[in-house]
Protein backbone atom coordinates (compact mmCIF):
# COMPACT_ATOMS: atom_id res chain seq x y z
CA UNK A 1 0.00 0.00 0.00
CA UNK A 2 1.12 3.34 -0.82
CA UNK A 3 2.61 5.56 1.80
CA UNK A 4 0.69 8.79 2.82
CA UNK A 5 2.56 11.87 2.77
CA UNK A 6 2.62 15.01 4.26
CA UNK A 7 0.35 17.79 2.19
CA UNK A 8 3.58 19.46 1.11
CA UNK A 9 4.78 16.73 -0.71
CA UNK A 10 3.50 17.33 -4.09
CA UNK A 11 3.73 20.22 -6.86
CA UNK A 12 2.41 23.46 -5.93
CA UNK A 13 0.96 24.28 -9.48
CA UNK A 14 -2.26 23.96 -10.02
CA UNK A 15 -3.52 22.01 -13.06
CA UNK A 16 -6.99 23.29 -14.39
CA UNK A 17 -9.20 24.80 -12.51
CA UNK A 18 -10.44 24.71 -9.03
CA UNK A 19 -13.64 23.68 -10.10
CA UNK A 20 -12.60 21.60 -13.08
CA UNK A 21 -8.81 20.43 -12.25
CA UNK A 22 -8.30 19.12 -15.68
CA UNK A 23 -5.04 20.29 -17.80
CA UNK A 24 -3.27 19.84 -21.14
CA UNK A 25 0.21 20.49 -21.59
CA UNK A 26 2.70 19.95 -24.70
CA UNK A 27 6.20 20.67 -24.01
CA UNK A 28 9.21 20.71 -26.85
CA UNK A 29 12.65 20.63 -26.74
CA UNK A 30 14.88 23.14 -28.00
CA UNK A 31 17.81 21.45 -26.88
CA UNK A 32 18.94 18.28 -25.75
CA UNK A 33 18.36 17.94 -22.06
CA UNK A 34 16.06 18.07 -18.93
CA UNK A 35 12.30 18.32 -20.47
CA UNK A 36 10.70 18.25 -17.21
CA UNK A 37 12.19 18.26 -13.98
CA UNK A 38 12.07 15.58 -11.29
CA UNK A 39 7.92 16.58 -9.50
CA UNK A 40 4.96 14.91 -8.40
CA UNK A 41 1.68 15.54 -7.70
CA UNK A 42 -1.55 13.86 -6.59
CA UNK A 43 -3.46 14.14 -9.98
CA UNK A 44 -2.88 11.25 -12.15
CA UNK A 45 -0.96 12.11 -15.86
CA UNK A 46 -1.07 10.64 -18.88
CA UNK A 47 1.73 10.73 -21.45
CA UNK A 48 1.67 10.25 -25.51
CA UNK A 49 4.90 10.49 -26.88
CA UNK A 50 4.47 10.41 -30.77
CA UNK A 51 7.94 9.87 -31.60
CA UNK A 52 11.57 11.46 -30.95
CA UNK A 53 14.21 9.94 -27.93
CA UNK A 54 13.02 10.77 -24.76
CA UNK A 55 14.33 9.05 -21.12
CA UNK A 56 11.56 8.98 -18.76
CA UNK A 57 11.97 8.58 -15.09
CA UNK A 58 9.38 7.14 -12.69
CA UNK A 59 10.29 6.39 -9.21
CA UNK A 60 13.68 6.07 -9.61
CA UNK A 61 13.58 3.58 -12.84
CA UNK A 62 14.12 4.69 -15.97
CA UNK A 63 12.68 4.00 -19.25
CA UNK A 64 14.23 4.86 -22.69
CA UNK A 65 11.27 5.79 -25.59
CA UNK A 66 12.30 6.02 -29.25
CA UNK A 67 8.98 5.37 -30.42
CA UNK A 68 5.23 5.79 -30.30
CA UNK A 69 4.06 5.04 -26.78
CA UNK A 70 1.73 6.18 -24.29
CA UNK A 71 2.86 6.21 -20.29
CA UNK A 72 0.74 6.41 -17.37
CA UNK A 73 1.82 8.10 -13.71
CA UNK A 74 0.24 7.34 -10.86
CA UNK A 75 -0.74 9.84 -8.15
CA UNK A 76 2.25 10.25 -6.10
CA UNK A 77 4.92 9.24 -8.13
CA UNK A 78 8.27 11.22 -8.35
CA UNK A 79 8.95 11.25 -12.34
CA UNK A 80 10.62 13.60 -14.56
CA UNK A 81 11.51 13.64 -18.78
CA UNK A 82 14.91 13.92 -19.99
CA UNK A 83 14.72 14.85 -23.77
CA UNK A 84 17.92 12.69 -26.48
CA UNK A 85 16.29 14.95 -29.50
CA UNK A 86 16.10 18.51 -30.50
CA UNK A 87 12.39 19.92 -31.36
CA UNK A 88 10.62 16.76 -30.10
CA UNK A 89 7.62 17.18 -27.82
CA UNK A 90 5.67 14.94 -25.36
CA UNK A 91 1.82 15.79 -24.86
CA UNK A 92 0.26 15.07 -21.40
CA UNK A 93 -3.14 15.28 -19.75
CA UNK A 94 -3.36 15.82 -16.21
CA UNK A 95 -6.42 15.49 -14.29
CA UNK A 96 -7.67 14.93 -10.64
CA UNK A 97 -9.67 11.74 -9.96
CA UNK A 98 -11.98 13.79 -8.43
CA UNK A 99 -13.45 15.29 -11.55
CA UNK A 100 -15.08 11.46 -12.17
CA UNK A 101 -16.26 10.58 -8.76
CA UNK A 102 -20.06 10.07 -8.29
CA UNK A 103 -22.28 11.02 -5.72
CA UNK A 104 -24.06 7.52 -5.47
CA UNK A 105 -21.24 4.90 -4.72
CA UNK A 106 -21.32 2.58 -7.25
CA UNK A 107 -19.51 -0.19 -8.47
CA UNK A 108 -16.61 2.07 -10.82
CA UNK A 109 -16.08 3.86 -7.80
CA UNK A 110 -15.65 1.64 -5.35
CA UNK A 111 -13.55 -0.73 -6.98
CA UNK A 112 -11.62 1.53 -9.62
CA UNK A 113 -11.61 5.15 -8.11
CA UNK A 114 -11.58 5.00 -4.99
CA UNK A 115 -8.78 2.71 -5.01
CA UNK A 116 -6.39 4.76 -7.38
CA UNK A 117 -6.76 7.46 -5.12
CA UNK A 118 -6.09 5.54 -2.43
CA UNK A 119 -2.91 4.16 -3.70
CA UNK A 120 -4.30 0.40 -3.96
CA UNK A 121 -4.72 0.72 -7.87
CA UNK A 122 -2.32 1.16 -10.46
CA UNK A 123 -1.93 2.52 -13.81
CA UNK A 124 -0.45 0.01 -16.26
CA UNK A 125 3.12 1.79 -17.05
CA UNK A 126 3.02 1.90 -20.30
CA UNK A 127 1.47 1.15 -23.52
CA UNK A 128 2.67 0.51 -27.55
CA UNK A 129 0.90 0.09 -30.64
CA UNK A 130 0.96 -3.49 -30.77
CA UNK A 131 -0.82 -3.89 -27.69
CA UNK A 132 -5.32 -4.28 -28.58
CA UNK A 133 -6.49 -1.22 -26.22
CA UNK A 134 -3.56 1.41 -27.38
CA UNK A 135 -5.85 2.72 -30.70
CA UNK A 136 -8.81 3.14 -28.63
CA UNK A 137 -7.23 5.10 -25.62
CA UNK A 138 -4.88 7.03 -27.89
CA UNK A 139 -7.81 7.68 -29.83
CA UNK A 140 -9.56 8.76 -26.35
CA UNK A 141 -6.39 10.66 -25.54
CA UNK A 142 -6.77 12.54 -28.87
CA UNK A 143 -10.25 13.06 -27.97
CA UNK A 144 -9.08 15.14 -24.89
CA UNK A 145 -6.49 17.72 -26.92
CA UNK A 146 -9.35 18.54 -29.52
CA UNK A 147 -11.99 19.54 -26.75
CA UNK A 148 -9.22 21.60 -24.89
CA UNK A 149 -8.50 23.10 -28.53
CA UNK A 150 -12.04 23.62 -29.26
CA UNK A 151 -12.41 25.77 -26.00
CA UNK A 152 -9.82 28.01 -26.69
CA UNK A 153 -10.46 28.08 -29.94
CA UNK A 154 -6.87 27.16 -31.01
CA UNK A 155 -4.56 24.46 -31.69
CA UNK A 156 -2.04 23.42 -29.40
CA UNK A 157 1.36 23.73 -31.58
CA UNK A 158 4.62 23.82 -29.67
CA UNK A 159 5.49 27.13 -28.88
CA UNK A 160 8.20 28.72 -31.04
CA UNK A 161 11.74 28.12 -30.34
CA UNK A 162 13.55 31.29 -29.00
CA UNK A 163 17.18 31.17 -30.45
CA UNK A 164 18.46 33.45 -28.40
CA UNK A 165 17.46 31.77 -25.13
CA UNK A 166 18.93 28.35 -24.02
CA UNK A 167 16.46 26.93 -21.75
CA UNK A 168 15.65 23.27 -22.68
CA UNK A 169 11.92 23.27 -23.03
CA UNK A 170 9.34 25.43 -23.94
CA UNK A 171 5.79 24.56 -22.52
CA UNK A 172 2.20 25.10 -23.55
CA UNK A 173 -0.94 24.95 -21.59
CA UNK A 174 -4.68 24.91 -22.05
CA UNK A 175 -6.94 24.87 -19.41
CA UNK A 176 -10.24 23.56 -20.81
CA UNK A 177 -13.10 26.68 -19.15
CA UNK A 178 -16.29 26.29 -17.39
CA UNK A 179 -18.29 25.20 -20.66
CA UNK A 180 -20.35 22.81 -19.69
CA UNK A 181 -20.25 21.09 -23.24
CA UNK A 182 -16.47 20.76 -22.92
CA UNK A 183 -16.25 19.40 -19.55
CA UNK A 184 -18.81 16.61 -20.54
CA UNK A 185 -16.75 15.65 -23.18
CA UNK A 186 -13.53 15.61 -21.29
CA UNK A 187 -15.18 13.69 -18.70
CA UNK A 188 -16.69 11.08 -21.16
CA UNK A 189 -13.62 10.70 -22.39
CA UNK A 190 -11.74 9.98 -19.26
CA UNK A 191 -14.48 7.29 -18.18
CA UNK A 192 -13.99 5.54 -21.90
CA UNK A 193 -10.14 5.71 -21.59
CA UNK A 194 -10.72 3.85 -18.01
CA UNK A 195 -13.09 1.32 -19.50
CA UNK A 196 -11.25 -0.31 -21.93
CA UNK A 197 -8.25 -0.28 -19.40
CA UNK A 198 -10.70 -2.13 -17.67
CA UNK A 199 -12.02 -4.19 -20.23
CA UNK A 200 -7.84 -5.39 -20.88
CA UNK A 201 -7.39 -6.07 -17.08
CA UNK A 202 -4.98 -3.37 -17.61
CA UNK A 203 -5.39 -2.65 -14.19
CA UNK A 204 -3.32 -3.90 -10.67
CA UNK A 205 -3.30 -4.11 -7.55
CA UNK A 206 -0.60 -2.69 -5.48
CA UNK A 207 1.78 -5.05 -3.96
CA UNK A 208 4.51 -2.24 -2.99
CA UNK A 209 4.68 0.75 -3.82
CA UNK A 210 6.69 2.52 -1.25
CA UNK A 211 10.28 3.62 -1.91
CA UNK A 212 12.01 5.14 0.61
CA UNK A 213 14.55 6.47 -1.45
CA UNK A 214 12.23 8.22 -3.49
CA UNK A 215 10.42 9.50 -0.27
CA UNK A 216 13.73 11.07 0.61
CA UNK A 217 14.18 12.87 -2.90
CA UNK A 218 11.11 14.11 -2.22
CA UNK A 219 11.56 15.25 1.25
CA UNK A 220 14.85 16.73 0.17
CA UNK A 221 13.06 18.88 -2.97
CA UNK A 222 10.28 19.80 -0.69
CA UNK A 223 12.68 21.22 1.75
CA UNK A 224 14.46 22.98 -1.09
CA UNK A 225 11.11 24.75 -2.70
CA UNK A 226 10.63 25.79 0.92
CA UNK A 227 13.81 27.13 1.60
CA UNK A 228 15.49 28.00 -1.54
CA UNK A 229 15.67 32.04 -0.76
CA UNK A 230 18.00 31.49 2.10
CA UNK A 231 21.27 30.04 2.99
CA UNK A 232 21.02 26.57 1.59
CA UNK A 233 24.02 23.78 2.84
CA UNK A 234 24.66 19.79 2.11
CA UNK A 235 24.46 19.46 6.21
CA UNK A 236 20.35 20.98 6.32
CA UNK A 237 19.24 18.59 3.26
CA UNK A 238 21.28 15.77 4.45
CA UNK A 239 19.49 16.28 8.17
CA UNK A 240 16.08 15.99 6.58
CA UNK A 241 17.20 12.79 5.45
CA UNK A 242 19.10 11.23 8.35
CA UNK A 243 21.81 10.76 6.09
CA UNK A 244 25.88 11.93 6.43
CA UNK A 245 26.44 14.35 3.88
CA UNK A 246 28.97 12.31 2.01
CA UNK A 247 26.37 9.73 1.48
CA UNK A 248 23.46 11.89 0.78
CA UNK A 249 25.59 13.76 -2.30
CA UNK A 250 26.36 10.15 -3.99
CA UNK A 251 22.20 9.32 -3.12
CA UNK A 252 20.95 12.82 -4.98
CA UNK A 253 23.48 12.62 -7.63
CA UNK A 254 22.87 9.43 -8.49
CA UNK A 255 19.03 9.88 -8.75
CA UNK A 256 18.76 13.18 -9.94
CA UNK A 257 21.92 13.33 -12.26
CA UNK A 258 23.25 16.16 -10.72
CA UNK A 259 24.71 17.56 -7.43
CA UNK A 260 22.74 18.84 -4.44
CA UNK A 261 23.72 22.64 -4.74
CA UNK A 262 23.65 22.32 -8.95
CA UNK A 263 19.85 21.55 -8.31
CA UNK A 264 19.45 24.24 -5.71
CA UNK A 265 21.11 26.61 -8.37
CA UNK A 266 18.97 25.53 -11.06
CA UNK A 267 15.73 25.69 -9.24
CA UNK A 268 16.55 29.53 -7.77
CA UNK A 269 17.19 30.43 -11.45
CA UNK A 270 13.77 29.08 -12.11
CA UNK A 271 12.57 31.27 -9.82
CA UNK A 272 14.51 34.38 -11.11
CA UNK A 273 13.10 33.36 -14.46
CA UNK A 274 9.42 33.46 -12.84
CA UNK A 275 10.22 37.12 -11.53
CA UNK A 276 11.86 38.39 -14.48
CA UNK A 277 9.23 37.33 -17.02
CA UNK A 278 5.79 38.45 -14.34
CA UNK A 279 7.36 41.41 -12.05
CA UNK A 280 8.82 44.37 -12.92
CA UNK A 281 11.21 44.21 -9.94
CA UNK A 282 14.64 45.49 -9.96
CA UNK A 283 17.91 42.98 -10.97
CA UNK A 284 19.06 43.26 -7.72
CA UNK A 285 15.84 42.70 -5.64
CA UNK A 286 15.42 39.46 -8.01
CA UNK A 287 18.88 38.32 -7.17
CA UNK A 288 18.23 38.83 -3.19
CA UNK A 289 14.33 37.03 -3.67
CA UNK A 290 15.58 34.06 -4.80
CA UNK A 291 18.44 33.32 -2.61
CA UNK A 292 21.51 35.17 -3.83
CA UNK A 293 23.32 37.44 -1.84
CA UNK A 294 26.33 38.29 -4.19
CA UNK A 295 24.86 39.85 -7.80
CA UNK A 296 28.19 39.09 -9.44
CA UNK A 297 27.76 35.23 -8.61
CA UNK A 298 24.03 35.59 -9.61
CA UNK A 299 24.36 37.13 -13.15
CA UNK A 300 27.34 34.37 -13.87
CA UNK A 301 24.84 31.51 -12.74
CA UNK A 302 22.20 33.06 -14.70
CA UNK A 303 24.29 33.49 -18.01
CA UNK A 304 24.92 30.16 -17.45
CA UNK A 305 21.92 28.83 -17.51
CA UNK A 306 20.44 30.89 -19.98
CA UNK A 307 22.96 32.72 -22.26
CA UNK A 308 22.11 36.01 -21.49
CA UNK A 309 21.78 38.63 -19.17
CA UNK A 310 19.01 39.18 -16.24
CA UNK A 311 17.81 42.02 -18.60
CA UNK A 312 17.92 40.73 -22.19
CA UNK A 313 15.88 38.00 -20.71
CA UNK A 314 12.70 39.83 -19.32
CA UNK A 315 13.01 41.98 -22.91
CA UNK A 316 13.16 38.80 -25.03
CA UNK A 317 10.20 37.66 -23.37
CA UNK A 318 8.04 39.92 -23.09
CA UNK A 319 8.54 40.67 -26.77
CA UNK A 320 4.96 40.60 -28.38
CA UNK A 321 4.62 36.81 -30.04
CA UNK A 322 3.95 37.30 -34.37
């Protein structure tokens, strides 16, 4: 049975609406890379890769995609996508279980719902072409992107590259409105997608499905999101772990791919990026915000990361799209 964690384990973002928490995202590469960093949430996602090399990571195992495929992800479970091609995108739906719970508790609730959300239900992991149910739930999947599209009236094309910029993914979303017409759809379209999952005994029950290691990434990025705008060292994330610091370095590095402070780095510049491209604050008062007391070290990270200045960034962004 799945561990329960504490409330601030999980994403902060917010996927849909409050009263309809339903999303569609399509992210592309522009470069080689991390497509989507290492998060979780309690909503369960769906995946359709349509072709490209992608490495997907799901609770600490990895899974290399070179073709057409469609992945599932379970509430709860720590995943992220590393992208092997340039100007490939993934597609995903996101969507609380909540949005297909019934008032009367019937049969697909209390043995299919209520169990996913429970943690005593699983996704399958994965589907390919050549399995009998993938045409009908990619079709179902399919289903999905047009209603979003029809709602906002627009088609859901990767956003457009920007040169100039070096971050490695650009991301769309399209939050499908209070229509009523729309929302049935979606929802009929979930409850098909579940059916024939159904139908294929696609299905399981969990047999174990706690990790601690992953529980301890999690802990450790949770701490970090918390935290990140002050003084940040190996000894506090190691503590939240009960790990020595020596071993908690190998640990992260080994499951993230990259050091402890390199992810602490990379998630304040996510943050600067945030403040740059929806405040109008100064340089400086960015740099202290998000952790960084020296500006010198600051603008060198941020170069780094995305070849260019604090400046050039919030202009090249805020440039009106043609």
């Amino acid at each position: 049975m799945q561990q329960p964690h504490p409330s601030t384990l999980k994403e902060i973002r917010s996927h849909g609406t409050k009263s309809f928490p339903c999303a569609v995202y399509r992210t592309c590469s522009a470069r080689k890379g991390t497509l989507v960093k290492h998060h979780w949430h309690d909503e369960v996602e769906i995946l359709y890769f349509s072709g490209g090399a992608f490495r997907l990571e799901i609770n600490m195992e990895q899974f290399s995609i070179g073709s057409e495929c469609l992945y599932f992800i379970n509430p709860g479970e720590l995943h992220s996508i590393i992208t092997e091609s340039i100007g490939s995108y993934e597609d995903a739906v996101v969507f609380s279980l909540d949005i297909l719970s019934f008032d009367s508790y019937d049969t697909a609730q209390m043995q299919l719902i209520h169990p996913i959300r429970k943690g005593r239900m699983l996704f399958p992991r994965c589907l390919t072409p050549a399995h009998p149910a993938f045409s009908p739930i990619r079709d179902s999947f399919m289903d999905i992107l047009r209603t979003f599209r029809h709602t906002m009236q627009e088609e859901i094309p990767p956003r457009p590259l920007q040169p100039t910029l070096s971050a490695p993914s650009q991301q769309d979303t399209t939050a499908v409105t209070d229509d009523l017409t729309s929302q049935l759809y979606t929802k009929a379209s979930l409850l098909f997608l579940l059916a024939v999952l159904s139908e294929h005994r696609l299905f399981t029950p969990t047999e174990k499905n706690y990790d601690k290691r992953v529980e301890d990434i999690k802990t450790t990025l949770t701490y970090i999101k918390d935290n990140y705008k002050e003084k940040i060292y190996i000894s506090d994330l190691a503590r939240q772990v009960n790990l020595n610091e020596q071993y908690f370095c190998r640990f992260f590095k080994k499951a993230l791919g990259r050091t402890p402070m390199e992810y602490v780095n990379e998630y304040r510049i996510k943050q600067t990026r945030r403040l740059l491209e929806e405040t109008d604050l100064p340089v400086t008062d960015v740099c202290l915000e998000c952790g960084y007391n020296n500006l010198g070290n600051f603008l060198r990270e941020f170069r780094k990361s995305t070849g260019t200045t604090p400046l050039q960034y919030r202009k090249q962004t805020r440039m009106p799209k043609a």
